[in-house]
PDB file of N, CA and C in Angstrom:
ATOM      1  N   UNK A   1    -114.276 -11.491  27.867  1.00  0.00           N
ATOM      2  CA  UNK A   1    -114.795 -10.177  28.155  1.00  0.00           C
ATOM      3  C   UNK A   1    -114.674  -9.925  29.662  1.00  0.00           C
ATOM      4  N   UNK A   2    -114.142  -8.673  30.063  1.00  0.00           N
ATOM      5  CA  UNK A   2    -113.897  -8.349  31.102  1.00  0.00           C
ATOM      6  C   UNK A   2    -115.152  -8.241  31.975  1.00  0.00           C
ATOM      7  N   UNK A   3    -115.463  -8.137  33.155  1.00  0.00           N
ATOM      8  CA  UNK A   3    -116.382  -8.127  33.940  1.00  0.00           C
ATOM      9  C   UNK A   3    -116.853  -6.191  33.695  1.00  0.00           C
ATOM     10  N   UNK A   4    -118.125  -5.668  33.733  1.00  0.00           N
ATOM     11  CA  UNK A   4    -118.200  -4.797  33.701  1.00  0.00           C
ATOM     12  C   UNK A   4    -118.593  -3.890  35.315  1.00  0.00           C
ATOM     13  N   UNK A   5    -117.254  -2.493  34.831  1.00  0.00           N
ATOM     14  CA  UNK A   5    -116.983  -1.911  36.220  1.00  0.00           C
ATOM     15  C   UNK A   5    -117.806  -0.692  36.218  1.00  0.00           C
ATOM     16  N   UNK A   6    -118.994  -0.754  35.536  1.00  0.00           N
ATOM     17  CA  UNK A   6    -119.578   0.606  35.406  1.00  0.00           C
ATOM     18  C   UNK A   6    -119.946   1.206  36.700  1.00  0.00           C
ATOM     19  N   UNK A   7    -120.614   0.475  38.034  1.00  0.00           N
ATOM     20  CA  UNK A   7    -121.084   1.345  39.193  1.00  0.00           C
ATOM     21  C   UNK A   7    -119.245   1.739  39.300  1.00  0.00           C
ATOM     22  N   UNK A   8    -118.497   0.944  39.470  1.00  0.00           N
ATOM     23  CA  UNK A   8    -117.007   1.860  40.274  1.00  0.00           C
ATOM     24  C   UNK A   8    -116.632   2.908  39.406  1.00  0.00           C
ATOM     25  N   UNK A   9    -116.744   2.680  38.197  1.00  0.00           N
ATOM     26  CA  UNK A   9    -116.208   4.182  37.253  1.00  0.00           C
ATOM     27  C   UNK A   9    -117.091   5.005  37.909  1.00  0.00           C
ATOM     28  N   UNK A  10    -118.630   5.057  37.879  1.00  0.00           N
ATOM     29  CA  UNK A  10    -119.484   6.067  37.882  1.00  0.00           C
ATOM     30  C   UNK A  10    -119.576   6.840  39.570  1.00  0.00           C
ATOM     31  N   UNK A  11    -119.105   6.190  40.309  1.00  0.00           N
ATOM     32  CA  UNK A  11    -118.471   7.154  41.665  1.00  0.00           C
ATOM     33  C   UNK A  11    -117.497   7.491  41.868  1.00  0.00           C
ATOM     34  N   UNK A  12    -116.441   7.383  40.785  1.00  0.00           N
ATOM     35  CA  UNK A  12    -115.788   7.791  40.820  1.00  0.00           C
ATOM     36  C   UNK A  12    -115.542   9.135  40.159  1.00  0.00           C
ATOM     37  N   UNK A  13    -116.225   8.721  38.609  1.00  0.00           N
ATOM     38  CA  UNK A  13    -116.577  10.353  37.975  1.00  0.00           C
ATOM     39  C   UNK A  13    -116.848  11.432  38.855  1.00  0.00           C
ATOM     40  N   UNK A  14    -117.684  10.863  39.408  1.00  0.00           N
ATOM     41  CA  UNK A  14    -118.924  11.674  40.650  1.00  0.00           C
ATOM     42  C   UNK A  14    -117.972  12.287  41.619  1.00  0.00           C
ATOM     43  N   UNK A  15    -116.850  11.930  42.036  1.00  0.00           N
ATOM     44  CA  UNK A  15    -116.035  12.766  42.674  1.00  0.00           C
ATOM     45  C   UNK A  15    -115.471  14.294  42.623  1.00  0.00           C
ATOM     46  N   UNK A  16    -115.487  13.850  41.064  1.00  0.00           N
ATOM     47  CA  UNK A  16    -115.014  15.252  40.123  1.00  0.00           C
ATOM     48  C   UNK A  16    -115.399  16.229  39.712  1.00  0.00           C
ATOM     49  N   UNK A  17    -115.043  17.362  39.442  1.00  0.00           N
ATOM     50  CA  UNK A  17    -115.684  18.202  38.819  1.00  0.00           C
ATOM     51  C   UNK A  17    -115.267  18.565  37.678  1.00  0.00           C
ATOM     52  N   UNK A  18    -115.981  19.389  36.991  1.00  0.00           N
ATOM     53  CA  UNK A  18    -115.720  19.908  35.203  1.00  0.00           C
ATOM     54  C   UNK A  18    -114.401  19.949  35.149  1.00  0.00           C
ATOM     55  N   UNK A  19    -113.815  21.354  35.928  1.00  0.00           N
ATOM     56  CA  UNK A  19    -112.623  21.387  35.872  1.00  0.00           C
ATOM     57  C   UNK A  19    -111.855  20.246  36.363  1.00  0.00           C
ATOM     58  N   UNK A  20    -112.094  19.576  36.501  1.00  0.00           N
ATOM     59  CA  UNK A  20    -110.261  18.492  36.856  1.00  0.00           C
ATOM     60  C   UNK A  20    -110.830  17.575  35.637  1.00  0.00           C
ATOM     61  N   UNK A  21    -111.162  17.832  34.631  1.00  0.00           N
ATOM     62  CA  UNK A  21    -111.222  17.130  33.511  1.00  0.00           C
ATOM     63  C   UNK A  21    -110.271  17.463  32.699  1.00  0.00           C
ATOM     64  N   UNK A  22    -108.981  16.621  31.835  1.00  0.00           N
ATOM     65  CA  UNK A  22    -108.083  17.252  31.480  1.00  0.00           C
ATOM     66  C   UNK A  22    -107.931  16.492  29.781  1.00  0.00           C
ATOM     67  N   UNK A  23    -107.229  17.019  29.340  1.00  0.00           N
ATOM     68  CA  UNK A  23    -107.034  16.108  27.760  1.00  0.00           C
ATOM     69  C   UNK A  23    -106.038  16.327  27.343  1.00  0.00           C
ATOM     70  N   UNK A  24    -105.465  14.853  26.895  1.00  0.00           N
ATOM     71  CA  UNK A  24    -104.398  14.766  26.753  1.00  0.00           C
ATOM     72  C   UNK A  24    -103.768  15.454  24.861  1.00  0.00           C
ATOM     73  N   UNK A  25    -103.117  16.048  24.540  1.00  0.00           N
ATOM     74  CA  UNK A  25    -102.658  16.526  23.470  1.00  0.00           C
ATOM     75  C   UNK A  25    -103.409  15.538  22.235  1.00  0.00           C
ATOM     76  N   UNK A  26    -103.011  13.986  22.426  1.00  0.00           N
ATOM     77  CA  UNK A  26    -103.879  13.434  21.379  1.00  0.00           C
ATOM     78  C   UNK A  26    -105.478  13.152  21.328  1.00  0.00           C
ATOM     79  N   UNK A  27    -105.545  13.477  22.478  1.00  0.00           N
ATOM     80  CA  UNK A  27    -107.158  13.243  22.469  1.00  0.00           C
ATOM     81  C   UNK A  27    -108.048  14.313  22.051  1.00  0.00           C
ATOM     82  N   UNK A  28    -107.057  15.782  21.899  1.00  0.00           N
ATOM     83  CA  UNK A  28    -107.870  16.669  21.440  1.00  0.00           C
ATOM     84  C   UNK A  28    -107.598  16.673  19.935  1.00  0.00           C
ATOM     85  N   UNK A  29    -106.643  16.070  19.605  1.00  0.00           N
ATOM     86  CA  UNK A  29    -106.480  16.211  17.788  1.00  0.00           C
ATOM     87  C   UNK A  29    -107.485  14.821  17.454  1.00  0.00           C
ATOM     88  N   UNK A  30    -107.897  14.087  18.057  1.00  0.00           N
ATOM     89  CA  UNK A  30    -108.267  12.570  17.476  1.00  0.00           C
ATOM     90  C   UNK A  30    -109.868  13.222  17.985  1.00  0.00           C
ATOM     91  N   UNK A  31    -110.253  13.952  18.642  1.00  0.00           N
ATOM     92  CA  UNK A  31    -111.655  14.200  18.917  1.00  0.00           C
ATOM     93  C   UNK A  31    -111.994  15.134  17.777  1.00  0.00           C
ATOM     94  N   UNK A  32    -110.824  16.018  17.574  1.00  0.00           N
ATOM     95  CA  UNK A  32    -111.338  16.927  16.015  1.00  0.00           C
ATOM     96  C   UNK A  32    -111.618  16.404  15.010  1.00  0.00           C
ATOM     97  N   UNK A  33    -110.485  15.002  14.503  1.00  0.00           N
ATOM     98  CA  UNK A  33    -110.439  14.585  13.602  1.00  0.00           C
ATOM     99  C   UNK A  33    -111.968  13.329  13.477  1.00  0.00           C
ATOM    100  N   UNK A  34    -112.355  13.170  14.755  1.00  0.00           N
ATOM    101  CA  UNK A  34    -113.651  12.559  14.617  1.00  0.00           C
ATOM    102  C   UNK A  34    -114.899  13.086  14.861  1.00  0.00           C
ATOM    103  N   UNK A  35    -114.963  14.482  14.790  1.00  0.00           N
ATOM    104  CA  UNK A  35    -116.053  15.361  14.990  1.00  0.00           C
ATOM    105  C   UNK A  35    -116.566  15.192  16.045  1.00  0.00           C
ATOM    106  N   UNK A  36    -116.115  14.782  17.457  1.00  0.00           N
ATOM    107  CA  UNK A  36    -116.440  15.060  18.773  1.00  0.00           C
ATOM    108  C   UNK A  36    -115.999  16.169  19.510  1.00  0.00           C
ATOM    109  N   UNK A  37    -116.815  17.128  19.660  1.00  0.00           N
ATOM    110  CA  UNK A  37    -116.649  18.183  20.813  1.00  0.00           C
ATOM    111  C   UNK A  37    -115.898  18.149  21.943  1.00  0.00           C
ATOM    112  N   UNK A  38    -115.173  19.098  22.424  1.00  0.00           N
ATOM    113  CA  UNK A  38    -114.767  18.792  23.665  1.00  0.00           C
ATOM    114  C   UNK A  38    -116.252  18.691  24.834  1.00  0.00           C
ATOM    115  N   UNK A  39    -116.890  20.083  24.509  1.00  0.00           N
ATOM    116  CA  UNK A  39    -117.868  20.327  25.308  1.00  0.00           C
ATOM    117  C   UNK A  39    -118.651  18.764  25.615  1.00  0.00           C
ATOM    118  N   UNK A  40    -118.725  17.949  24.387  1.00  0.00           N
ATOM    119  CA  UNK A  40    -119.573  16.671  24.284  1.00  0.00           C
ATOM    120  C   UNK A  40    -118.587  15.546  25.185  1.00  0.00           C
ATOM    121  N   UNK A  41    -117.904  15.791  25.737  1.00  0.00           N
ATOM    122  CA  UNK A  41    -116.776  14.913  26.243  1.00  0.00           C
ATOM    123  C   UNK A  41    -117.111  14.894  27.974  1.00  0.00           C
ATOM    124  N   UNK A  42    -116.757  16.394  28.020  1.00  0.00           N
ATOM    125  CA  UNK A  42    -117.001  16.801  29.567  1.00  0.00           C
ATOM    126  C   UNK A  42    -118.608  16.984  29.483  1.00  0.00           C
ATOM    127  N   UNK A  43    -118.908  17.259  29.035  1.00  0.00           N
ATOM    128  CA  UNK A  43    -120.479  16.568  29.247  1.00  0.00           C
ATOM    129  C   UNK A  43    -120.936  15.380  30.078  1.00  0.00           C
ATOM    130  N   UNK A  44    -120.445  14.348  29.046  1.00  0.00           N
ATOM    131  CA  UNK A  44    -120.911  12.793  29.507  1.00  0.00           C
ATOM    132  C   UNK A  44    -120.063  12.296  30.735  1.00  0.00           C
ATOM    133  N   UNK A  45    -118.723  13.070  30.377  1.00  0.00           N
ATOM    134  CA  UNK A  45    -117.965  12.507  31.964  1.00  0.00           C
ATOM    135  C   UNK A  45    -118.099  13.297  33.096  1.00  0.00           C
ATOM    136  N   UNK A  46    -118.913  14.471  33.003  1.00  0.00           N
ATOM    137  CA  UNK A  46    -119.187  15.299  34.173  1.00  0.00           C
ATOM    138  C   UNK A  46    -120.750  14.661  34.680  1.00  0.00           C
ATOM    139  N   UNK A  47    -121.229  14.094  33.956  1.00  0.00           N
ATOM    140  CA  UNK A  47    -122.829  14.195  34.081  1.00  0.00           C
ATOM    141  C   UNK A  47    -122.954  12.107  33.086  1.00  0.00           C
ATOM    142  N   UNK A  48    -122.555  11.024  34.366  1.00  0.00           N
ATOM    143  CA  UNK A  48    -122.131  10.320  33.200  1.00  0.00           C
ATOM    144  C   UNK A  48    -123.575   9.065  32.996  1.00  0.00           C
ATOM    145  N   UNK A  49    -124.854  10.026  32.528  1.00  0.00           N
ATOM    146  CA  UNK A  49    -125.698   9.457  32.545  1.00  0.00           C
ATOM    147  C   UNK A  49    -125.744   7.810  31.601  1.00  0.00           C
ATOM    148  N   UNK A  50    -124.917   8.435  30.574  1.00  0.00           N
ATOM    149  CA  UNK A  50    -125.025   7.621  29.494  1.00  0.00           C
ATOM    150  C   UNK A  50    -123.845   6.155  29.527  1.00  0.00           C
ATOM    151  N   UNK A  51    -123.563   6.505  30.397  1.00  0.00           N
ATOM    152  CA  UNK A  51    -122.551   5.282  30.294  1.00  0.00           C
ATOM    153  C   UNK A  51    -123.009   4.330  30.477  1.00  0.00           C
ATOM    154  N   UNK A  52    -122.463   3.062  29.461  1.00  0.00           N
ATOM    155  CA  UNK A  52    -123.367   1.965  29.392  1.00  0.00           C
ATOM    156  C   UNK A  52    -122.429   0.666  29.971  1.00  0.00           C
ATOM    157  N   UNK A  53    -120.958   0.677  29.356  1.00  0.00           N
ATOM    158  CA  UNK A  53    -119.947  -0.165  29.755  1.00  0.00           C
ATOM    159  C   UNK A  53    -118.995   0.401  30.161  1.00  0.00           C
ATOM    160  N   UNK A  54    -117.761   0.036  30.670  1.00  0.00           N
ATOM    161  CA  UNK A  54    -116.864   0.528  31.466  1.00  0.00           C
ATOM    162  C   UNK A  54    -115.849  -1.084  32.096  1.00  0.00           C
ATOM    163  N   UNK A  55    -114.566  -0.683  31.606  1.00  0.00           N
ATOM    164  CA  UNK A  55    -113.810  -2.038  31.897  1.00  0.00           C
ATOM    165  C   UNK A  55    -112.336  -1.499  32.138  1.00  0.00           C
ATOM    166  N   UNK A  56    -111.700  -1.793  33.064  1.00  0.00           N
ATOM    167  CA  UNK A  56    -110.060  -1.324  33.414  1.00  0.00           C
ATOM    168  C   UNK A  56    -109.554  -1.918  32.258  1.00  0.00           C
ATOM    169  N   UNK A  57    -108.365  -0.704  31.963  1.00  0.00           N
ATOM    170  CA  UNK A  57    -107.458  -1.058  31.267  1.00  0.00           C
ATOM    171  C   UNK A  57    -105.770  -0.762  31.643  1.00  0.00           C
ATOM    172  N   UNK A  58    -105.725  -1.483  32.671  1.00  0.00           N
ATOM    173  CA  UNK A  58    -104.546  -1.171  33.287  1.00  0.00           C
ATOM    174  C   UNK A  58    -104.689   0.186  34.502  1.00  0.00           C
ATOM    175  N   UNK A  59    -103.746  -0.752  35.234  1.00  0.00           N
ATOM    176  CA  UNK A  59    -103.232   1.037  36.285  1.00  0.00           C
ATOM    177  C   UNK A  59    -101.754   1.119  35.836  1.00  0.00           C
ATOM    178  N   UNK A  60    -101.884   2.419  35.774  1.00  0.00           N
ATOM    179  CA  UNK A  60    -100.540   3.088  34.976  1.00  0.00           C
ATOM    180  C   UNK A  60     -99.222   3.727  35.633  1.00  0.00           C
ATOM    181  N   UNK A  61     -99.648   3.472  37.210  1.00  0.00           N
ATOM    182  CA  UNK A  61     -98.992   4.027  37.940  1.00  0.00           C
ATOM    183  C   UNK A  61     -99.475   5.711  39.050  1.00  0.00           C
ATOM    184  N   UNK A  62     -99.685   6.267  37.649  1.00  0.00           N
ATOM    185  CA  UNK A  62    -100.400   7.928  37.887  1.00  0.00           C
ATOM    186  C   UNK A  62    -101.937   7.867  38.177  1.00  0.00           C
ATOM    187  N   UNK A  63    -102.657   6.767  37.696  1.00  0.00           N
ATOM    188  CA  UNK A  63    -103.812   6.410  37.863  1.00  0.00           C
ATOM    189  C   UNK A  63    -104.598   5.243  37.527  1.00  0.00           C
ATOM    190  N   UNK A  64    -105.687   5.269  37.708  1.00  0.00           N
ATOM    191  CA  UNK A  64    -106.536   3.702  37.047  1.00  0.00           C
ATOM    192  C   UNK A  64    -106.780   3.821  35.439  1.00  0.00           C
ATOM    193  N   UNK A  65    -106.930   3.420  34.289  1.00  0.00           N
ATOM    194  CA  UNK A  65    -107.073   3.453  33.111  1.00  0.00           C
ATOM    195  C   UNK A  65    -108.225   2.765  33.048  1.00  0.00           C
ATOM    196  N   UNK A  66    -109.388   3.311  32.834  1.00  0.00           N
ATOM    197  CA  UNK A  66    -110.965   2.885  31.686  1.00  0.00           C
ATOM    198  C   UNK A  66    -110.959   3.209  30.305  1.00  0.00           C
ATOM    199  N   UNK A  67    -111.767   2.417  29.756  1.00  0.00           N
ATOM    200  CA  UNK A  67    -112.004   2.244  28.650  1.00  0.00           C
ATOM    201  C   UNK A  67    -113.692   2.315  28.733  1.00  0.00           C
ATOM    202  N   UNK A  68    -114.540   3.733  28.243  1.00  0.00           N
ATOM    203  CA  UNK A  68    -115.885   3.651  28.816  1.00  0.00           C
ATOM    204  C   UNK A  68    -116.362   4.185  27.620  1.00  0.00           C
ATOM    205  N   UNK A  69    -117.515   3.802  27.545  1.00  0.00           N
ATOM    206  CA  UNK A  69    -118.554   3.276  26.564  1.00  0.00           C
ATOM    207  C   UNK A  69    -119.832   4.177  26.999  1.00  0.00           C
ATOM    208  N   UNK A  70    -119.737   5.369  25.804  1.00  0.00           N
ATOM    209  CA  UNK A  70    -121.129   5.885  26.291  1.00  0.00           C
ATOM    210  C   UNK A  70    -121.981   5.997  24.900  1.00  0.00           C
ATOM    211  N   UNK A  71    -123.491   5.554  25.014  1.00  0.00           N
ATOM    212  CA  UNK A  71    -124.727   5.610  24.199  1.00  0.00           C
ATOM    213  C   UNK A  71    -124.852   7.281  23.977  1.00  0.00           C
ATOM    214  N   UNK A  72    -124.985   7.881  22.598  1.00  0.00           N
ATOM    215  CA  UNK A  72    -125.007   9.193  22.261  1.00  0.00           C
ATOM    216  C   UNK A  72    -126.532   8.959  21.860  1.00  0.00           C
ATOM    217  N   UNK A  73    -126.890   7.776  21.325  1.00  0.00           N
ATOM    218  CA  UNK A  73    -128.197   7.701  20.323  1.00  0.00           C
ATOM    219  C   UNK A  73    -128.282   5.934  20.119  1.00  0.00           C
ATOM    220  N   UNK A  74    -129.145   5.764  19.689  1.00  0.00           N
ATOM    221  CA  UNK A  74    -129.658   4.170  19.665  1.00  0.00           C
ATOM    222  C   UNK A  74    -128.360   3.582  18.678  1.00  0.00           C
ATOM    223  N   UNK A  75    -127.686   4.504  17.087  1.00  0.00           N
ATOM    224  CA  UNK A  75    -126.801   3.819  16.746  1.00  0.00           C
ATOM    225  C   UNK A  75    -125.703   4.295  16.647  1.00  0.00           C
ATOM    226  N   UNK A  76    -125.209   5.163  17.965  1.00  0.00           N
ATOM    227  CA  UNK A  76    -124.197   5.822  17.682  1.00  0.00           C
ATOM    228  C   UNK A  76    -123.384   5.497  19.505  1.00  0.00           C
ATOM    229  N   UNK A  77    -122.498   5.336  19.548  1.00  0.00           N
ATOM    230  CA  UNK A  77    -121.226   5.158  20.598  1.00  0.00           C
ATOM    231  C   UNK A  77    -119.976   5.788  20.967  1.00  0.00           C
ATOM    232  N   UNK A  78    -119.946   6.925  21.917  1.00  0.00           N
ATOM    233  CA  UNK A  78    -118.520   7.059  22.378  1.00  0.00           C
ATOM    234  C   UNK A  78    -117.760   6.019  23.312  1.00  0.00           C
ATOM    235  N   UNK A  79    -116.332   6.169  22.770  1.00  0.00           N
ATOM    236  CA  UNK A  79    -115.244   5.343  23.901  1.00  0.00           C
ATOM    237  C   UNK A  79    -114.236   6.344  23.846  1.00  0.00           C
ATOM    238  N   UNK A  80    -114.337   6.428  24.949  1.00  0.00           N
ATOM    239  CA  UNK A  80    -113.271   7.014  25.911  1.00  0.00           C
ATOM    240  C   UNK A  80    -112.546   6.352  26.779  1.00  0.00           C
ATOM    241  N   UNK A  81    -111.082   6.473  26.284  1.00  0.00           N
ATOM    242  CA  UNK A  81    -110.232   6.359  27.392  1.00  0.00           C
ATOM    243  C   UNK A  81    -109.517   7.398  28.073  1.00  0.00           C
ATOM    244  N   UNK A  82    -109.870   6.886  29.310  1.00  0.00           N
ATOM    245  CA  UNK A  82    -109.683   7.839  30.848  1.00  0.00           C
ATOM    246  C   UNK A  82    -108.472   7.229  31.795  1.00  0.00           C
ATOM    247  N   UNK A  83    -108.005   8.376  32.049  1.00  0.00           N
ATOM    248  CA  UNK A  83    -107.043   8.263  33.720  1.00  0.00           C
ATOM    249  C   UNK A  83    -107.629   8.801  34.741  1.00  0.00           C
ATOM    250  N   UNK A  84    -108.188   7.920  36.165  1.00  0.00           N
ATOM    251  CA  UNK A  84    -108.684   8.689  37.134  1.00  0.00           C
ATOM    252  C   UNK A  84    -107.544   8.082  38.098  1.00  0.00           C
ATOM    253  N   UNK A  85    -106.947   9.905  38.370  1.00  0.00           N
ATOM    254  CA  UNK A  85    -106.146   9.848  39.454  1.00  0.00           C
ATOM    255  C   UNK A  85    -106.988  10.379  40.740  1.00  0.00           C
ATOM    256  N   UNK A  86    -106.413  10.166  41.593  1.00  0.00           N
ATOM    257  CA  UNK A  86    -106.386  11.393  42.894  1.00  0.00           C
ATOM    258  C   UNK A  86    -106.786  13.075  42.354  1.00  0.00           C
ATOM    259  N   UNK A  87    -105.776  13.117  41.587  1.00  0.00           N
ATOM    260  CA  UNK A  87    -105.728  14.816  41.165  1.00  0.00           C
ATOM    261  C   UNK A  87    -107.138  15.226  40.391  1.00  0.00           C
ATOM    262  N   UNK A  88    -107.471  13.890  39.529  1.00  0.00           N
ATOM    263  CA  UNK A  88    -108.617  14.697  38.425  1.00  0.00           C
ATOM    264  C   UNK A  88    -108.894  13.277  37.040  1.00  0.00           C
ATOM    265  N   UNK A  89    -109.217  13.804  36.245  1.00  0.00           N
ATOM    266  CA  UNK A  89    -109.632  12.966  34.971  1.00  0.00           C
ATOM    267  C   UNK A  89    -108.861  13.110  33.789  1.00  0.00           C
ATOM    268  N   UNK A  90    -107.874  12.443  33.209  1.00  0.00           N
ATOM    269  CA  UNK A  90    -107.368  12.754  31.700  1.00  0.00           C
ATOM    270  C   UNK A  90    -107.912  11.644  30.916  1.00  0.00           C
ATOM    271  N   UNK A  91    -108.190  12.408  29.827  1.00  0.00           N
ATOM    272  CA  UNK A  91    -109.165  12.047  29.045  1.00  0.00           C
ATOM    273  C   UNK A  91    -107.712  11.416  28.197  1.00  0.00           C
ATOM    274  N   UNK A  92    -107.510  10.723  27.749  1.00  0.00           N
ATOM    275  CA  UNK A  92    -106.460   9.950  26.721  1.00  0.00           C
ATOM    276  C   UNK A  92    -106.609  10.017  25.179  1.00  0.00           C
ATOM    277  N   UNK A  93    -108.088   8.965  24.870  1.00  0.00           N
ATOM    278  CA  UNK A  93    -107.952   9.537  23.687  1.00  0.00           C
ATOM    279  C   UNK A  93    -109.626   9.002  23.358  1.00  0.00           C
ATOM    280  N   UNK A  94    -110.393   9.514  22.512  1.00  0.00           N
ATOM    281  CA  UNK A  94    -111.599   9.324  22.356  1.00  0.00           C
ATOM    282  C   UNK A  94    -111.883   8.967  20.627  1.00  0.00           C
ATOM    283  N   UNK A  95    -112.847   7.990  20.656  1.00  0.00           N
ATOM    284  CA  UNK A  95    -113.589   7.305  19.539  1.00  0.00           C
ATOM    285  C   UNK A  95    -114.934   7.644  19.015  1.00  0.00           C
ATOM    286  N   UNK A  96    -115.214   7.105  17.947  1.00  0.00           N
ATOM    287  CA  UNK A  96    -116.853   7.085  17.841  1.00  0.00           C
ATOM    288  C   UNK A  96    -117.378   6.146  16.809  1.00  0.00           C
ATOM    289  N   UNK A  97    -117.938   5.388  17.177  1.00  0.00           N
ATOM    290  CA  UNK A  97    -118.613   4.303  17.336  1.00  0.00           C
ATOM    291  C   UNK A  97    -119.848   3.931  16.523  1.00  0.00           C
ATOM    292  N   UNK A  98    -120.420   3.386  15.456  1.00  0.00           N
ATOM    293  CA  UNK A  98    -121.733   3.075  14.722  1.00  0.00           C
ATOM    294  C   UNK A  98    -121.973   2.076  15.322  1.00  0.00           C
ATOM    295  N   UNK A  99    -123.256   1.358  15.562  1.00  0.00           N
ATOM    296  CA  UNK A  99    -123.711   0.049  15.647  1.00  0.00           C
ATOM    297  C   UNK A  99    -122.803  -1.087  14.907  1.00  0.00           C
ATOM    298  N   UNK A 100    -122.859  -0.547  13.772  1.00  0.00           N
ATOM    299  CA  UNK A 100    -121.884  -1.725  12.692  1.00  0.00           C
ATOM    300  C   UNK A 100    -120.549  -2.014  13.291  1.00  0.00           C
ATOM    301  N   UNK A 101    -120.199  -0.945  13.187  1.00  0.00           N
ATOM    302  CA  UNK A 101    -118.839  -0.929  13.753  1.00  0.00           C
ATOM    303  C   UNK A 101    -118.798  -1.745  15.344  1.00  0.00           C
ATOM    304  N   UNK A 102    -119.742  -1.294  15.981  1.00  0.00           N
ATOM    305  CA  UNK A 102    -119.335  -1.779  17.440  1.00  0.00           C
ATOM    306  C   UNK A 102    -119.827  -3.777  17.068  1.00  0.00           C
ATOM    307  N   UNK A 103    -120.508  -3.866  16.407  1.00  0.00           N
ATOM    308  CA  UNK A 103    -120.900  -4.975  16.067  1.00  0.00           C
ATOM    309  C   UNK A 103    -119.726  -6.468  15.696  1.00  0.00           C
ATOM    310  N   UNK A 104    -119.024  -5.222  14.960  1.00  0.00           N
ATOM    311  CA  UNK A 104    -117.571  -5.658  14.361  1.00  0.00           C
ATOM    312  C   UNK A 104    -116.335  -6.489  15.646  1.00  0.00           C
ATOM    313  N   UNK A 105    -115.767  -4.859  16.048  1.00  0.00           N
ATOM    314  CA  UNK A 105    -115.203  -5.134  17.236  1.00  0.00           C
ATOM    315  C   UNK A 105    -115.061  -5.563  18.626  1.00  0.00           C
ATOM    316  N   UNK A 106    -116.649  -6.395  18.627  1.00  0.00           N
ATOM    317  CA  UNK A 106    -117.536  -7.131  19.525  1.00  0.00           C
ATOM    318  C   UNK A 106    -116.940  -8.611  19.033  1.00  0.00           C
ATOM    319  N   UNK A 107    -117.030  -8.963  18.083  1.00  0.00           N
ATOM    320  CA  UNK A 107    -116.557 -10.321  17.291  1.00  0.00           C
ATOM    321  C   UNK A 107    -114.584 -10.044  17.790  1.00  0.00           C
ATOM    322  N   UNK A 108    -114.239  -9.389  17.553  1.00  0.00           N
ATOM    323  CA  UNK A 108    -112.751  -9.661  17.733  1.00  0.00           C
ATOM    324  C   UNK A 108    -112.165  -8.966  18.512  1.00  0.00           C
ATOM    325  N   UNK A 109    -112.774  -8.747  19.667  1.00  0.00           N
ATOM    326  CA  UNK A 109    -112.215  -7.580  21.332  1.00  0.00           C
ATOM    327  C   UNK A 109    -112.885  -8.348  22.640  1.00  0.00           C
ATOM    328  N   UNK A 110    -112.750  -7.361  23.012  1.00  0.00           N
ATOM    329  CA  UNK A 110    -113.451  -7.524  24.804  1.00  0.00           C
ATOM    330  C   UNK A 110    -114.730  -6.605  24.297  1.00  0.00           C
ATOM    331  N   UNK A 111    -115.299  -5.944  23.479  1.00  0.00           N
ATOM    332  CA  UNK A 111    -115.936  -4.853  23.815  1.00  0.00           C
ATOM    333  C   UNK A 111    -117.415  -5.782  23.784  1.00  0.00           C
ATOM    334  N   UNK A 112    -118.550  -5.332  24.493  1.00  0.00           N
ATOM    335  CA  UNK A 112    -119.777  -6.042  24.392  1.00  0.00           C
ATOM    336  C   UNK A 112    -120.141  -5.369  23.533  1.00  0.00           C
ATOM    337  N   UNK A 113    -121.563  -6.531  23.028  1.00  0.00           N
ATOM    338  CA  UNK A 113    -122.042  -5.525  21.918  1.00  0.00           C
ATOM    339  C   UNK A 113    -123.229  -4.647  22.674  1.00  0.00           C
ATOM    340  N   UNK A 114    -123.722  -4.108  21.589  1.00  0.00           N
ATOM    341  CA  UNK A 114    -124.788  -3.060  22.223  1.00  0.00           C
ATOM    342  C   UNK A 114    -125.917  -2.507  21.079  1.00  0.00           C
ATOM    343  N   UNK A 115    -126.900  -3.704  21.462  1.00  0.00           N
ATOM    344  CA  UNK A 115    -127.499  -3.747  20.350  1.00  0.00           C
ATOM    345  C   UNK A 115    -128.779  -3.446  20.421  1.00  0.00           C
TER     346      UNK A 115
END
């Protein structure tokens, strides 16, 4: 398990504003198809109270790549993966998360659990 980078994601969010939040073509069909809002997206990454984990997943060249982990409710979890460039935030592609489930992919990932 990767070391967790949550203070560096979270000043970095903090740089940004609503607008330079961007989404990438699949992240808005994979957020429909999982009943996440956009509004609920730029929410948590404008305002990123809830973030609980946060771990690089590569720099891509165009920017740094996270993989961040935000608490919606005691058994419920968004993951988002993010590009923070210079320019702004692309949102890549977004998940959602049960206890069970995160329970699961805790046993066979990097992801911590969160219990």
């Amino acid at each position: 398990m990767q070391e967790n980078s949550q203070d560096a994601v979270l000043k970095k969010l903090k740089k940004f504003k609503r607008e330079d939040i961007i989404f990438s073509p699949h992240a808005g069909v994979r957020a429909a198809m999982r009943g996440i809002t956009h509004k609920e997206v730029l929410d948590r990454l404008s305002n990123p109270e809830d973030l609980v984990y946060a771990e690089p997943d590569g720099d891509i060249g165009r920017g740094e790549r996270f993989k961040c982990y935000f608490e919606v409710s005691k058994r419920i979890y968004h993951l988002y993966i993010i590009v923070i460039s210079k320019d702004g935030i692309k949102v890549v592609t977004v998940f959602l998360a049960n206890k069970s489930k995160q329970r699961k992919l805790a046993k066979y990932s990097k992801i911590p659990p969160q219990y």
